[in-house]
C-alpha atoms as a PDB file:
ATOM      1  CA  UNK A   1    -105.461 -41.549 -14.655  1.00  0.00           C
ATOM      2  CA  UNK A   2    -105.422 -39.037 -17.477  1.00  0.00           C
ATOM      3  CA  UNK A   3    -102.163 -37.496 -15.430  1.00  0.00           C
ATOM      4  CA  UNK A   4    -100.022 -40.818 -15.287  1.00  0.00           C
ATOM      5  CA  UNK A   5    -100.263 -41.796 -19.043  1.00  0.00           C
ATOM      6  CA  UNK A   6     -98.585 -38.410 -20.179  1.00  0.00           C
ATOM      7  CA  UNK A   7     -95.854 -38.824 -17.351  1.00  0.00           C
ATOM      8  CA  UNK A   8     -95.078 -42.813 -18.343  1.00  0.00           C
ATOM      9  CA  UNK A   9     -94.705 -41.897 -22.546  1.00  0.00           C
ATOM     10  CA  UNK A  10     -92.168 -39.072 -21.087  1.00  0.00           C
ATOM     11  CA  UNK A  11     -90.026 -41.160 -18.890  1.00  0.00           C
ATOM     12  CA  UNK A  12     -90.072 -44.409 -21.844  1.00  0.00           C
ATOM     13  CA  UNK A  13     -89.124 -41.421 -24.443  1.00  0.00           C
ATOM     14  CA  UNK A  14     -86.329 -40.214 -22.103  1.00  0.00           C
ATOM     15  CA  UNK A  15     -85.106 -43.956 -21.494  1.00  0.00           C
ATOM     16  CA  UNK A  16     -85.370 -43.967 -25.433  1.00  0.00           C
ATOM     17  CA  UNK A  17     -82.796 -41.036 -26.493  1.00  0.00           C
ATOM     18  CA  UNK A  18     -80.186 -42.286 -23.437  1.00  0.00           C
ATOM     19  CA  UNK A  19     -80.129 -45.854 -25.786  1.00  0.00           C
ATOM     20  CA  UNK A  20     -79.749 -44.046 -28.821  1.00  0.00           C
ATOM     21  CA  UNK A  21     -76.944 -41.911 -27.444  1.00  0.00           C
ATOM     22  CA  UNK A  22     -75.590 -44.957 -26.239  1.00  0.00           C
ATOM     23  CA  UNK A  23     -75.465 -46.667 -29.467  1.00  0.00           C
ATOM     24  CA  UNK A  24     -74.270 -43.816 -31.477  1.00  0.00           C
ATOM     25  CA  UNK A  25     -71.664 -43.321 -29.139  1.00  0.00           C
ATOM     26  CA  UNK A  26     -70.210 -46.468 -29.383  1.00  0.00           C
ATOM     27  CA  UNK A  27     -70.510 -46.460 -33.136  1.00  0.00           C
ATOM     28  CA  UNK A  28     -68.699 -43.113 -33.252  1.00  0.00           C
ATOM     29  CA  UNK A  29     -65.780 -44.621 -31.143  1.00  0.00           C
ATOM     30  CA  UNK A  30     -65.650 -48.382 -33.408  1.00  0.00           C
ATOM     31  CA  UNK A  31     -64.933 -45.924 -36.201  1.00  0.00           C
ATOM     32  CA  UNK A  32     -62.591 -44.072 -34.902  1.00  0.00           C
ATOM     33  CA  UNK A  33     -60.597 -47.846 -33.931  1.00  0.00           C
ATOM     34  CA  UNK A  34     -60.762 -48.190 -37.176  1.00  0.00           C
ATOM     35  CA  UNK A  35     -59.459 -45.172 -39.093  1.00  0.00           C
ATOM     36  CA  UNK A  36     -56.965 -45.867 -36.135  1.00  0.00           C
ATOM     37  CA  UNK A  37     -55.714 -49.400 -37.616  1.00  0.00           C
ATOM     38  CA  UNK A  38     -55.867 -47.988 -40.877  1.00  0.00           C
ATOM     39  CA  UNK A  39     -52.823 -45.769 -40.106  1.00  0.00           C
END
């Protein structure tokens, strides 16, 4: 038990950072649309 606890919080903080670079990601590219439009 005291092995599988350690090994669950790494996978869920893995799946964590993928979202985040996810989200950044597409906030970095709906800025760039936009200093596109403003042109």
């Amino acid at each position: 038990m005291g092995v599988i606890i350690p090994i669950i919080i790494i996978i869920i903080n893995i799946y964590i950072k993928k979202f985040l670079m996810n989200d950044f990601g597409q906030g970095e590219m709906k800025l760039n649309d936009e200093e596109d439009k403003a042109k």
